[in-house]
Each structure stands twice: as structure tokens, then as C-alpha cells.
N, C-alpha and C. Protein backbone atom coordinates (compact mmCIF):
# COMPACT_ATOMS: atom_id res chain seq x y z
N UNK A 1 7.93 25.42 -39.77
CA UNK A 1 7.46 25.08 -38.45
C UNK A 1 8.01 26.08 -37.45
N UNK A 2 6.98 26.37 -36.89
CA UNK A 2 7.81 27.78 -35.56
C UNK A 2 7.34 27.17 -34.18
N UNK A 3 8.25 27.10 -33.55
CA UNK A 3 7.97 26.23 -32.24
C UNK A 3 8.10 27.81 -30.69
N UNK A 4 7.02 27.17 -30.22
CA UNK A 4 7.23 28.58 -29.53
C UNK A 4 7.27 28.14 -28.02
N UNK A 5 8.40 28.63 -27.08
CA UNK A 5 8.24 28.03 -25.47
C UNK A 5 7.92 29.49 -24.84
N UNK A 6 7.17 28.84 -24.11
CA UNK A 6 6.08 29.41 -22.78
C UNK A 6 6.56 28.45 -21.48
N UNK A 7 7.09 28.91 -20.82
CA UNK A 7 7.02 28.15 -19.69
C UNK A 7 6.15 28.53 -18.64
N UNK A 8 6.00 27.82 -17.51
CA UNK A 8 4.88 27.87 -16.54
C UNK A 8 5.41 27.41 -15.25
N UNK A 9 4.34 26.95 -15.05
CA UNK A 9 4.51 26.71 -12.81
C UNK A 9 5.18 26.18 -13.00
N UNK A 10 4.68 24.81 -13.92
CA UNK A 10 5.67 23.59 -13.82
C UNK A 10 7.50 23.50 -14.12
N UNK A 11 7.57 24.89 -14.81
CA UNK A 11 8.66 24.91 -14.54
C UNK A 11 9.29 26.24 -13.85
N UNK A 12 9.10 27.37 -14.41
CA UNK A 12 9.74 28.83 -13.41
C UNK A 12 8.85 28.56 -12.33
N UNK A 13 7.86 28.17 -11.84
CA UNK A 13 7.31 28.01 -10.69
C UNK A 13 7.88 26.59 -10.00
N UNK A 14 8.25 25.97 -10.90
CA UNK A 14 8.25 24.41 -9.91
C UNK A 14 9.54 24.36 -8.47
N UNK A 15 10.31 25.58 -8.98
CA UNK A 15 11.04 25.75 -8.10
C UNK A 15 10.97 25.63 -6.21
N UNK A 16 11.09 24.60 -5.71
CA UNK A 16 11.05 24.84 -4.22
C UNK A 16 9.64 24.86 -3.96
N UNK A 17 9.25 23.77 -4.28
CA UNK A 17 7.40 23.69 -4.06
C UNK A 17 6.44 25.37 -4.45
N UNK A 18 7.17 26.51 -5.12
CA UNK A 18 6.52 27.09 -5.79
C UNK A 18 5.09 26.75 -6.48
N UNK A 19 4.43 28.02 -6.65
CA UNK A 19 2.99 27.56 -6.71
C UNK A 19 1.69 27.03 -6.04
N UNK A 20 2.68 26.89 -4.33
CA UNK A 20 1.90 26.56 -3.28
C UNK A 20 0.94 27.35 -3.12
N UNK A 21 -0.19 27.51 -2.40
CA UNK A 21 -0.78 28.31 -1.63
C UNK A 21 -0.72 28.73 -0.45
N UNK A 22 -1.64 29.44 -0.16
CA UNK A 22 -0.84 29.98 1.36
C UNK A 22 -1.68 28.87 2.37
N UNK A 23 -1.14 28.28 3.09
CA UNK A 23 -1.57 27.66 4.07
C UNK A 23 -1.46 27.83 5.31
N UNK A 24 -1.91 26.83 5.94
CA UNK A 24 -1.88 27.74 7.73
C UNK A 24 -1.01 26.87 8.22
N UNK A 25 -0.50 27.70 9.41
CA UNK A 25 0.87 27.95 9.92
C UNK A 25 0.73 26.36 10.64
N UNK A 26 1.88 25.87 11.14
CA UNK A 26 2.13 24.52 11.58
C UNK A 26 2.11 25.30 13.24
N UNK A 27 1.94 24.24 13.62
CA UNK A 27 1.85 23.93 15.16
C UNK A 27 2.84 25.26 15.81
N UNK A 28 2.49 25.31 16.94
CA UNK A 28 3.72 26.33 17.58
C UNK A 28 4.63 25.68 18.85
N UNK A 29 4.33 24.40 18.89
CA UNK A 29 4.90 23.58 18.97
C UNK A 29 6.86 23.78 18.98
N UNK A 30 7.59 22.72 19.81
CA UNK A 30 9.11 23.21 19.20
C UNK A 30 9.11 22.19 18.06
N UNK A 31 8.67 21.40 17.87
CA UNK A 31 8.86 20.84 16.74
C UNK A 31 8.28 21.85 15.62
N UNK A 32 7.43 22.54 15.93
CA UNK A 32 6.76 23.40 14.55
C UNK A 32 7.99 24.62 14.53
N UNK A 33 8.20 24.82 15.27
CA UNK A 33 9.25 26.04 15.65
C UNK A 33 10.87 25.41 14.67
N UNK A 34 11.03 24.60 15.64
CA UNK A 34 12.18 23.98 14.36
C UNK A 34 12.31 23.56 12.87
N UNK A 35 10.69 23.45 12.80
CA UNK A 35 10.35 23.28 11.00
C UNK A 35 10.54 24.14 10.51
N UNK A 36 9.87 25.24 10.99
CA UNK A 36 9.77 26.66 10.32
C UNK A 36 11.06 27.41 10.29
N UNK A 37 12.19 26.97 11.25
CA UNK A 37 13.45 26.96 10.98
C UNK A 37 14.29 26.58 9.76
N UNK A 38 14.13 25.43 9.84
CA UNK A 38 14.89 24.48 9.15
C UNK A 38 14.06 25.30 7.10
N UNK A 39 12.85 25.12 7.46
CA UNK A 39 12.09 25.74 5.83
C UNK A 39 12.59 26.85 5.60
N UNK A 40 12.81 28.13 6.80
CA UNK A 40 13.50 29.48 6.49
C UNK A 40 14.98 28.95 5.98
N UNK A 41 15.64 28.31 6.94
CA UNK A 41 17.37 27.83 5.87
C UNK A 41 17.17 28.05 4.72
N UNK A 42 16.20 26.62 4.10
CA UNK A 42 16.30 26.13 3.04
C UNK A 42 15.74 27.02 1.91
N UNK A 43 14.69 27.82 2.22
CA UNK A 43 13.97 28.83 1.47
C UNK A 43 14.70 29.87 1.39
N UNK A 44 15.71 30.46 2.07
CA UNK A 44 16.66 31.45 1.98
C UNK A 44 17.74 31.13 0.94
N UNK A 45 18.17 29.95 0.69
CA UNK A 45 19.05 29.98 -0.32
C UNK A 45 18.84 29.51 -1.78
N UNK A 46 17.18 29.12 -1.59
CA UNK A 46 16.81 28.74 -2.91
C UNK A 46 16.42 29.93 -4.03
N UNK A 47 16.22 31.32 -3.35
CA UNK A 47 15.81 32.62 -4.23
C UNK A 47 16.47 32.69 -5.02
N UNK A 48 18.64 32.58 -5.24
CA UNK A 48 18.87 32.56 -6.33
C UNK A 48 18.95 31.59 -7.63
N UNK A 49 18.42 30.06 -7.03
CA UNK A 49 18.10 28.91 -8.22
C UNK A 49 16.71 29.43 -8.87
N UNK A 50 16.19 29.92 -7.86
CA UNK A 50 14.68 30.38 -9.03
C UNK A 50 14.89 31.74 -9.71
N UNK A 51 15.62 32.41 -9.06
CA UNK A 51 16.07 33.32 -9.97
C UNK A 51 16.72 33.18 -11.47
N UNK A 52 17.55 32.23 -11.63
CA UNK A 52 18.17 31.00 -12.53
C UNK A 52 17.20 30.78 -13.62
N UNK A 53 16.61 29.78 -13.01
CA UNK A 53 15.80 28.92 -13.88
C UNK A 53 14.54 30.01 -14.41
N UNK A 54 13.80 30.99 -13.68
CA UNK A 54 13.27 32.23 -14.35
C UNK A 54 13.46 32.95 -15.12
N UNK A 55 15.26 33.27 -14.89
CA UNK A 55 15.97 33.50 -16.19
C UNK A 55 15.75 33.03 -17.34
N UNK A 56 16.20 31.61 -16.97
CA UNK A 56 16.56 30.91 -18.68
C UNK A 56 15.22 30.89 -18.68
N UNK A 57 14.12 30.56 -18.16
CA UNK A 57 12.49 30.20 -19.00
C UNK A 57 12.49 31.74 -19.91
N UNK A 58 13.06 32.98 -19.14
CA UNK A 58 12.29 34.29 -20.18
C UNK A 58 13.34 33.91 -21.32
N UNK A 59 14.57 33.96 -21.16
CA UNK A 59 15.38 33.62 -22.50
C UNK A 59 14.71 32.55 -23.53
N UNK A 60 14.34 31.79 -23.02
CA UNK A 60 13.47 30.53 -23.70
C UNK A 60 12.38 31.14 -25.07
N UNK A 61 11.40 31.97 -24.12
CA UNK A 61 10.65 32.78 -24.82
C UNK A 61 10.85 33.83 -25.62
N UNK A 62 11.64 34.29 -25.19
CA UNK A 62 12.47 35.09 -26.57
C UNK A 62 13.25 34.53 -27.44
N UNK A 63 13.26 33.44 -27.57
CA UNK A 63 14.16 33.02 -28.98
C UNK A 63 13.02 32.94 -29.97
N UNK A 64 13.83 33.06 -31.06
CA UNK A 64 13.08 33.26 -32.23
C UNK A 64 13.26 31.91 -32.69
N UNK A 65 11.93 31.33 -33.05
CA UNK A 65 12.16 29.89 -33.18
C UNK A 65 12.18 29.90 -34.76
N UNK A 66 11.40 30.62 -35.30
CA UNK A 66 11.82 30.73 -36.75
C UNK A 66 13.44 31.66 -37.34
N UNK A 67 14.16 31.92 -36.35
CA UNK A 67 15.18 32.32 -36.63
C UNK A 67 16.10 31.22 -37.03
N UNK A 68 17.46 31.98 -37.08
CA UNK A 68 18.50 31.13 -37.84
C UNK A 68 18.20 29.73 -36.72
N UNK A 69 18.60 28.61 -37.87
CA UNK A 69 18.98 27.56 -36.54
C UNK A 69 19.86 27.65 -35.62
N UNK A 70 21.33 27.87 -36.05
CA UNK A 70 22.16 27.76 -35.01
C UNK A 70 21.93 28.70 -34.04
N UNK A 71 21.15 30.17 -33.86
CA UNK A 71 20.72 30.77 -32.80
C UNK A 71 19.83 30.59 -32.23
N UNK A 72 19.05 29.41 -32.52
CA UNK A 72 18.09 28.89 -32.07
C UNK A 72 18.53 27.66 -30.81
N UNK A 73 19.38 26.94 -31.28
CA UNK A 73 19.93 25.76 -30.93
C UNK A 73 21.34 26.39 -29.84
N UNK A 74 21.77 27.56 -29.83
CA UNK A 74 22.64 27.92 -28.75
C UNK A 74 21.53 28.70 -28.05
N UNK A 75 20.25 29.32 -28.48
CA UNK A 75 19.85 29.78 -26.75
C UNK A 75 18.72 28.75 -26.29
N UNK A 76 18.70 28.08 -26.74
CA UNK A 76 18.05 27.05 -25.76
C UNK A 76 19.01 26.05 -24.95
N UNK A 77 20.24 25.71 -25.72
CA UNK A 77 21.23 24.86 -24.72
C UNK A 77 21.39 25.65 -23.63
N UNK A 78 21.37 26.67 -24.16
CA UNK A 78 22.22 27.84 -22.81
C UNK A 78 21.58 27.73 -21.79
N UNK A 79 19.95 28.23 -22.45
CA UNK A 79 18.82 27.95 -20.90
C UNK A 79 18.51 26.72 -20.39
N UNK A 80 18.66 25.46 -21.21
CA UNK A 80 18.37 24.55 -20.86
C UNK A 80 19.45 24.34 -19.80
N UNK A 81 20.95 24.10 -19.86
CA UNK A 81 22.09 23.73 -19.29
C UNK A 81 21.73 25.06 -17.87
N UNK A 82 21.41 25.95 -17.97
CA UNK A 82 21.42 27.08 -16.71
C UNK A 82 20.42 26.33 -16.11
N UNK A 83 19.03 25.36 -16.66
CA UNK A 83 18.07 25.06 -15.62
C UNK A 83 18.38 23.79 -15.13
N UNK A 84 19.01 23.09 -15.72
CA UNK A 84 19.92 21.82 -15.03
C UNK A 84 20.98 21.94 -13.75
N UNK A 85 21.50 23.63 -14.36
CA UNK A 85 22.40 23.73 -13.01
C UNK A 85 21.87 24.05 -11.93
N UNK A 86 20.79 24.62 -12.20
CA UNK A 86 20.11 25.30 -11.08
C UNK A 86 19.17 24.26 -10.34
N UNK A 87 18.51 23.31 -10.80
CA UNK A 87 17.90 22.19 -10.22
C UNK A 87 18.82 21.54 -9.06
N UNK A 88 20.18 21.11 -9.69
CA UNK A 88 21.17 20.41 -8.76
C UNK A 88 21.51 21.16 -8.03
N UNK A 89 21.36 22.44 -8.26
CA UNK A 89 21.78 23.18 -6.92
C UNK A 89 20.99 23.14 -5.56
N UNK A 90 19.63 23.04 -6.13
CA UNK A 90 18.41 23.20 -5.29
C UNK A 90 18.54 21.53 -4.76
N UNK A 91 18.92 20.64 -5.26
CA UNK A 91 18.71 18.82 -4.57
C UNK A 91 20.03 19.24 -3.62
N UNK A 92 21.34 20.00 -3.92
CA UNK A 92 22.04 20.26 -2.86
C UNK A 92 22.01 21.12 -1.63
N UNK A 93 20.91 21.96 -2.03
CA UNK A 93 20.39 22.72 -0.59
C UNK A 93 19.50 21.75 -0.06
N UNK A 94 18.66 21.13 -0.35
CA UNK A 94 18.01 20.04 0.75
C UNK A 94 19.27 18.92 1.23
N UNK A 95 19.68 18.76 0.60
CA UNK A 95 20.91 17.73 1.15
C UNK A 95 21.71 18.23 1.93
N UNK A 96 22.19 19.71 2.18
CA UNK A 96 22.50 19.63 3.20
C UNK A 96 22.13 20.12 4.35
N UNK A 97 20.37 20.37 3.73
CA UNK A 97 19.78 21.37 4.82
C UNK A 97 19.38 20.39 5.91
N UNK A 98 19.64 18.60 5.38
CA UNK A 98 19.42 17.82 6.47
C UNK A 98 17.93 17.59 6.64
N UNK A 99 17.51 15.95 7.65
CA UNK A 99 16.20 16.11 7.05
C UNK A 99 15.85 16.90 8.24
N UNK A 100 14.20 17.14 7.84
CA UNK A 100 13.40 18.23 7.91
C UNK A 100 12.74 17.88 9.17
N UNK A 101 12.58 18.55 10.22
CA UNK A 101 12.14 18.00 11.74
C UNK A 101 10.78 17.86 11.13
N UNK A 102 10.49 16.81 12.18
CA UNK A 102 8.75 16.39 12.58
C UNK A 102 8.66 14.78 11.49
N UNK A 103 7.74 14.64 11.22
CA UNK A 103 7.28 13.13 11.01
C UNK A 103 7.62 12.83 9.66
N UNK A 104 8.60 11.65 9.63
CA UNK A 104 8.87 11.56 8.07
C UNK A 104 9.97 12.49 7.14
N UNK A 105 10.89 13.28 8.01
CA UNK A 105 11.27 14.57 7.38
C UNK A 105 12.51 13.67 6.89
N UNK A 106 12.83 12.60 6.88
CA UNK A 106 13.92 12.09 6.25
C UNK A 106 13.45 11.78 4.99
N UNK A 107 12.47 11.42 4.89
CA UNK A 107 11.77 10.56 3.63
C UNK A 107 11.55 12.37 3.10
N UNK A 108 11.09 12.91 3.25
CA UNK A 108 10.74 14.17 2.83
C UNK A 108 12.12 15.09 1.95
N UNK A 109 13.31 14.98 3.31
CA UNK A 109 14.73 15.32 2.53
C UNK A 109 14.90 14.42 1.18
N UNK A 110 14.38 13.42 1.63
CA UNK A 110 15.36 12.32 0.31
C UNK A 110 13.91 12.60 -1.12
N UNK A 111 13.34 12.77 -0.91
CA UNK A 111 12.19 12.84 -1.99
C UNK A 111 12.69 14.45 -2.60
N UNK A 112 12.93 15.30 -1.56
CA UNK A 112 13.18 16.43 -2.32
C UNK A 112 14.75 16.65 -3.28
N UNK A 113 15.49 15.71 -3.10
CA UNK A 113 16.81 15.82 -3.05
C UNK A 113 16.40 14.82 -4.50
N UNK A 114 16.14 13.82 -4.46
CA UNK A 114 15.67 12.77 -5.83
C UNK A 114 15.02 13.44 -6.98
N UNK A 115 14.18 14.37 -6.22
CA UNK A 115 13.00 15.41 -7.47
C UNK A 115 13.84 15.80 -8.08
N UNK A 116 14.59 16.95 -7.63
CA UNK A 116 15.97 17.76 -7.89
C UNK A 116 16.41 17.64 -8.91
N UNK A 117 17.21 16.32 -8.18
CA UNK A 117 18.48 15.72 -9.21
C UNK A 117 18.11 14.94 -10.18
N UNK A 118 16.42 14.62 -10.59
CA UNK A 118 15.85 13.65 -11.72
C UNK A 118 15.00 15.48 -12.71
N UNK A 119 14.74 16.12 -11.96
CA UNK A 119 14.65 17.33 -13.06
C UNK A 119 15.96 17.86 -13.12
N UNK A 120 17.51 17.89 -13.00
CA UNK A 120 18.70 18.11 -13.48
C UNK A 120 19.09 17.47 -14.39
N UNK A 121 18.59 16.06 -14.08
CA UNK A 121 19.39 15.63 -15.38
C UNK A 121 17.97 15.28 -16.68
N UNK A 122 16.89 15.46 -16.37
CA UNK A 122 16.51 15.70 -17.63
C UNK A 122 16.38 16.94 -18.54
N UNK A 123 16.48 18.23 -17.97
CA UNK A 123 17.15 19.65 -18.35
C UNK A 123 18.79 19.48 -19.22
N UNK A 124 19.71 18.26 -18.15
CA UNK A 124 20.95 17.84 -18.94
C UNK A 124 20.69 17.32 -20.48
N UNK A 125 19.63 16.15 -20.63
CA UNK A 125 19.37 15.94 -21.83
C UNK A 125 18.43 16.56 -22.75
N UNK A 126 17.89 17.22 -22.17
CA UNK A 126 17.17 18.01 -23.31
C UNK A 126 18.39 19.20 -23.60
N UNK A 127 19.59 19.85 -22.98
CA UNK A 127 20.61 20.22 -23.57
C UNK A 127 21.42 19.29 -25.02
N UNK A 128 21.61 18.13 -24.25
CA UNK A 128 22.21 16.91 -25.00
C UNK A 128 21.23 17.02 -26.64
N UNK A 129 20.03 17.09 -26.44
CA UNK A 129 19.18 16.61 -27.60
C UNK A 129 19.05 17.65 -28.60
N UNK A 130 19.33 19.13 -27.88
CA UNK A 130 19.10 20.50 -28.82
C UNK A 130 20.64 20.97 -29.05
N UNK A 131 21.46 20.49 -28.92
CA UNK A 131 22.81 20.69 -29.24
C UNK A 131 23.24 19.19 -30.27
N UNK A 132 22.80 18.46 -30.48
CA UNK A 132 22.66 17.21 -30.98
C UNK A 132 21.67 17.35 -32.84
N UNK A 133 21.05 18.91 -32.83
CA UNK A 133 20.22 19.32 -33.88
C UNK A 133 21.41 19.87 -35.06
N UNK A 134 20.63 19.04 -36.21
CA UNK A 134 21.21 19.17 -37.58
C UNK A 134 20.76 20.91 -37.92
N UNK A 135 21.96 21.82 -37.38
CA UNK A 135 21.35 23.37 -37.95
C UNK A 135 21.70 23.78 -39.40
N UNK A 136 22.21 22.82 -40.33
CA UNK A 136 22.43 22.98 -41.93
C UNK A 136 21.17 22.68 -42.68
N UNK A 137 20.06 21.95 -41.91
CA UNK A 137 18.84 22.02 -43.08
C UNK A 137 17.65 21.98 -42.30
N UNK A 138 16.97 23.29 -42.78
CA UNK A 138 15.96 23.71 -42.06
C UNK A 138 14.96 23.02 -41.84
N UNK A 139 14.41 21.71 -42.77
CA UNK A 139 13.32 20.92 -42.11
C UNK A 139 14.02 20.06 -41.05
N UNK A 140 14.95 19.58 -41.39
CA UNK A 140 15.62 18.17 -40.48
C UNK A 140 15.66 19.03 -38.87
N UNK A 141 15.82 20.73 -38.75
CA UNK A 141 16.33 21.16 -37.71
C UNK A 141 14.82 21.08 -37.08
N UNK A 142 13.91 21.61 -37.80
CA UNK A 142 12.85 21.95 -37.51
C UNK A 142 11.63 20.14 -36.79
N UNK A 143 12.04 19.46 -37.37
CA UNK A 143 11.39 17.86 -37.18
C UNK A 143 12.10 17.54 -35.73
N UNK A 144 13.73 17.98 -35.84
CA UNK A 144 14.54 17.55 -34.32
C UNK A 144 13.98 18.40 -33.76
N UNK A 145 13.52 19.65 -33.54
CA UNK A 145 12.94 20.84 -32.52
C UNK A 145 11.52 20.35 -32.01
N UNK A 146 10.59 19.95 -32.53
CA UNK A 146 9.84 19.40 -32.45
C UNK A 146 9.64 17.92 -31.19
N UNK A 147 10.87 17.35 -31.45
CA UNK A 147 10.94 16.25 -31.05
C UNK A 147 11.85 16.79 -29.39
N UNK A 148 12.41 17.80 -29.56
CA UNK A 148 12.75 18.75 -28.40
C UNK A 148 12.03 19.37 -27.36
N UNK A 149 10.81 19.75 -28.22
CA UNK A 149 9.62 20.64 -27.46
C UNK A 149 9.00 18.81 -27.03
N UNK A 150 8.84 18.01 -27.88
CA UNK A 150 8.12 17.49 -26.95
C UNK A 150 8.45 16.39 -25.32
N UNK A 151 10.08 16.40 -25.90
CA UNK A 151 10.78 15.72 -24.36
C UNK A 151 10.91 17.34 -23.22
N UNK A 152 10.48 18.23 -23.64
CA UNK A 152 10.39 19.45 -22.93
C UNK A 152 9.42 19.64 -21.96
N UNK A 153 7.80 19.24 -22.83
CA UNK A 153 6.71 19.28 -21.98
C UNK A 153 6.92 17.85 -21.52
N UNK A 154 7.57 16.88 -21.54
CA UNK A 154 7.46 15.57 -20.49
C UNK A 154 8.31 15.72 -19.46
N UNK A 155 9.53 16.66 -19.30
CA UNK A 155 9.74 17.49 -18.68
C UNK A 155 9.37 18.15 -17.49
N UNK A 156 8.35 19.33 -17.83
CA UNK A 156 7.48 20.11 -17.21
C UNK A 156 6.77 18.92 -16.50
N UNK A 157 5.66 18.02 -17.22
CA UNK A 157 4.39 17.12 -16.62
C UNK A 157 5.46 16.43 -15.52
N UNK A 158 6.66 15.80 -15.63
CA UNK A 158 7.43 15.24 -14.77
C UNK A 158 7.71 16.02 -13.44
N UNK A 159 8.21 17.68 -13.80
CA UNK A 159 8.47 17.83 -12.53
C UNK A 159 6.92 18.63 -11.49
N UNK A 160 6.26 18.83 -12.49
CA UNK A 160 5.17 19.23 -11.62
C UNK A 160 4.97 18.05 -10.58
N UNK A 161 4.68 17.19 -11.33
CA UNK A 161 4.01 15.88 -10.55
C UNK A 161 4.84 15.43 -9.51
N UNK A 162 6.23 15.42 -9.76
CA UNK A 162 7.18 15.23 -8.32
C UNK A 162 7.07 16.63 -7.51
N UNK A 163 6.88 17.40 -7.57
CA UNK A 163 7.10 18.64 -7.16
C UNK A 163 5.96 18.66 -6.11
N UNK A 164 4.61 17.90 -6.74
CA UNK A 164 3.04 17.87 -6.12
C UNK A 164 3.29 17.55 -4.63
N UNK A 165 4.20 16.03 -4.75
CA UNK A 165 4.26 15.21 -3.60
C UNK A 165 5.19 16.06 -2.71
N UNK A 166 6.36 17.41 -3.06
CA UNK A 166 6.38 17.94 -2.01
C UNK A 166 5.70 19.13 -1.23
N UNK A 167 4.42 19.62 -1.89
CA UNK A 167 3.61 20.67 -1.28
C UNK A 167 3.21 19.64 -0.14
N UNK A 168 3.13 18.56 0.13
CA UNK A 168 2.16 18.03 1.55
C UNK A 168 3.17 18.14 2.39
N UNK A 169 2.05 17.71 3.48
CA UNK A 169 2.69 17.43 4.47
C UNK A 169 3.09 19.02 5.40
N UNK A 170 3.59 18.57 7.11
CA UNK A 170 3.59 19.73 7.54
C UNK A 170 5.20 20.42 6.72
N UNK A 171 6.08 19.40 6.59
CA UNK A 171 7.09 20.17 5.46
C UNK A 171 6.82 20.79 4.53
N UNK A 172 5.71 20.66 3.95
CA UNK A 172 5.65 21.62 2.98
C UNK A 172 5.14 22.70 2.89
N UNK A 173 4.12 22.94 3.72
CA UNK A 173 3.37 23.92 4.71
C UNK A 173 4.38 25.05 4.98
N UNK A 174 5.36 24.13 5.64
CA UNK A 174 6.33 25.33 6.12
C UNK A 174 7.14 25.95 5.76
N UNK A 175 7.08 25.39 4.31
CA UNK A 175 8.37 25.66 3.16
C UNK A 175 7.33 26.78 2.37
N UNK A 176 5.85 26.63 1.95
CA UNK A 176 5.12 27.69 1.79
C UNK A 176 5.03 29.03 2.00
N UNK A 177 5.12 28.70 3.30
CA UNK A 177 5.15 30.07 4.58
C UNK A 177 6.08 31.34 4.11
N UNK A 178 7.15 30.36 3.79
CA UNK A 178 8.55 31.12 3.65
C UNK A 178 8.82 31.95 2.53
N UNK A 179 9.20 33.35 2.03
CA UNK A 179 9.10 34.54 1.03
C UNK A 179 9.76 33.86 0.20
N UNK A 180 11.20 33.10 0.49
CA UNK A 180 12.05 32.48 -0.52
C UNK A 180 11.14 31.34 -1.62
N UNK A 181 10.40 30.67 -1.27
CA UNK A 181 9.73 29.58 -1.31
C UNK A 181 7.82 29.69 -2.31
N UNK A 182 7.67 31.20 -2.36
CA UNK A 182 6.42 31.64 -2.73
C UNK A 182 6.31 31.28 -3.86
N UNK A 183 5.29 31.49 -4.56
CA UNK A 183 4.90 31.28 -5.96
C UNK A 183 5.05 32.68 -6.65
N UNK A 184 5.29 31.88 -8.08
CA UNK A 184 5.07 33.41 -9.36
C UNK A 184 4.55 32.67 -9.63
N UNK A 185 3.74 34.04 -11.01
CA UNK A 185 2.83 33.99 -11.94
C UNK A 185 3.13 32.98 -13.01
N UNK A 186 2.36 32.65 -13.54
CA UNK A 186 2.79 31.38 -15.08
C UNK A 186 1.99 30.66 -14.82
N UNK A 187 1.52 30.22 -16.35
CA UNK A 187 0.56 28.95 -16.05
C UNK A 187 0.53 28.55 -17.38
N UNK A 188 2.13 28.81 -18.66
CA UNK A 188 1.72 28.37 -19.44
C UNK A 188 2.45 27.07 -19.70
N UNK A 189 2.65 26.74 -20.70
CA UNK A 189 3.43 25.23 -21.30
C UNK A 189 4.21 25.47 -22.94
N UNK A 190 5.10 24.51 -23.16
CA UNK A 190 5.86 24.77 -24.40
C UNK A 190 4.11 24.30 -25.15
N UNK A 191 3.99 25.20 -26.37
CA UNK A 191 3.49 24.87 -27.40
C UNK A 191 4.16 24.76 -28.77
N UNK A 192 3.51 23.67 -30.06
CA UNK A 192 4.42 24.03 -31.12
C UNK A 192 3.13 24.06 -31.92
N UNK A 193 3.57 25.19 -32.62
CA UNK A 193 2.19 25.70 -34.12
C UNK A 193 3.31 25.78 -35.39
């Protein structure tokens, strides 16, 4: 069995409402003025968590899944545990970037800060579950990998879908805007053949 990861939006993109489109600019307004503030903060310090988690997705893809097990099973903890850290880092830049001016921006902080820290700790257990793999016998490793890739893509479908609910809104608009905050390329998903 050769299990092969591809990651995508949903995850090297899911970063910081990544994958947005470009939308039009919020009000010029001081309330729009202070959004677009507050989104530059927050988009300024998120470049090196997506830098992170971009990382470990290319490491991801270069492992040789038909390789030895145990080198199989240390570079995916590795990337997995680097995209866990990097998630909580990102629920701690909205937390203390404070909520987000204009309508609802509390509910908006706390939704982004919850996304975060519920894709951290399932990155934590899918570490837990591929460090947890029998690497002395190649089917048993290969049946647990399997069962890896697939809490992987529930994963991905999880944080896209929280991730969705923060492109709205004029917060998210304005978090768009911002260079830190843009989209990359990807659009694939873990497959296993």
C-alpha cells in the first residue's frame, strides 16, 4: 500500500482565511480605516505560521510512503507536530490582536481564535496517531497509515469549512486585502492508492 499526501487550500492555504479572493475594499469610513488596521496587525504576523505549515505540507509530499516505516512515521510526526504549532500560533495572533472593529468583530475574534485552536489540536492527534504506528510489520504499518490519511482528510474537510465562515463578513474582506493574508496555489487533498 503506498499512501501519498498532497496537500491543498484546505490546508497550506487554509492559513489566515487564505484562498480568499480579492474583494472590494471596505468602507473608508474610520471604522473601515480601523479594520483595515487591525487586518494589517494581524496579517503581518501570520506570514511566518504559513510559512510553517507550507513547510511541513512540502515535507509531507516528499516522504516516501513506500519507504522504510520508521522514516515514514518520523516525517510525518515532524510535519504534523510543526502544523499544530503553527495553527496555535495563528489562534494566538487573533487573541491578542483583540476583537476586530465594526459589527460582530468579537464574535469574529472568538470564531477565529476557536478555528485555530480546534485545527491545533487535531494536527496534535494526527501526530499522536502516526507516532502510535506499529513500524516492525509492514502491513499492520501500512492498515495504521491508512487509517492516518484518513483522520488527515477529516482534517483538511474540517478546517476548510471553519476557515469558510471566516472569509465573510467585512472582517474578512479586510483580512483579504492584506499581502500577509493572500492565497497560494494548491488545490489538492491526501490521496491513498
Amino acid at each position: 500500500m503506498k499512501l501519498n499526501h498532497r496537500l491543498g487550500a484546505a490546508l497550506s492555504g487554509a492559513v489566515v482565511l487564505l484562498a480568499l479572493s480579492s474583494l472590494s475594499a471596505c468602507s473608508s469610513d474610520d471604522t473601515g480605516k480601523k479594520l483595515d488596521t487591525w487586518a494589517k496587525g494581524v496579517c503581518d504576523q501570520t506570514a511566518a505560521q504559513t510559512k510553517k505549515i507550507n513547510d511541513a505540507n512540502t515535507a509531507l509530499t516528499k516522504v516516501d510512503s513506500g519507504g522504510k516505516p520508521q522514516d515514514v512515521r518520523t516525517a510525518d510526526s515532524a510535519a504534523f507536530q510543526q502544523i499544530s504549532d503553527a495553527y496555535k500560533s495563528l489562534a494566538g495572533v487573533f487573541s491578542r490582536a483583540g476583537a476586530a472593529p465594526g459589527s460582530k468583530g468579537d464574535q469574529f475574534q472568538q470564531k477565529a481564535v476557536t478555528s485555530f485552536t480546534t485545527l491545533s489540536t487535531q494536527y496534535a492527534s494526527l501526530k499522536k496517531q502516526v507516532d502510535a504506528l506499529d513500524v516492525t510489520d509492514q502491513n499492520k504499518f501500512a492498515a495504521g497509515l491508512q487509517g492516518v490519511s484518513d483522520s488527515f482528510k477529516q482534517a483538511g474537510t474540517d478546517g476548510e469549512q471553519a476557515l469558510s465562515a471566516l472569509r465573510q463578513g467585512d472582517q474578512g474582506k479586510a483580512l483579504a486585502k492584506q499581502p500577509g493574508c493572500q492565497s497560494v496555489p494548491g488545490t489538492a487533498s491526501p490521496t491513498a492508492s
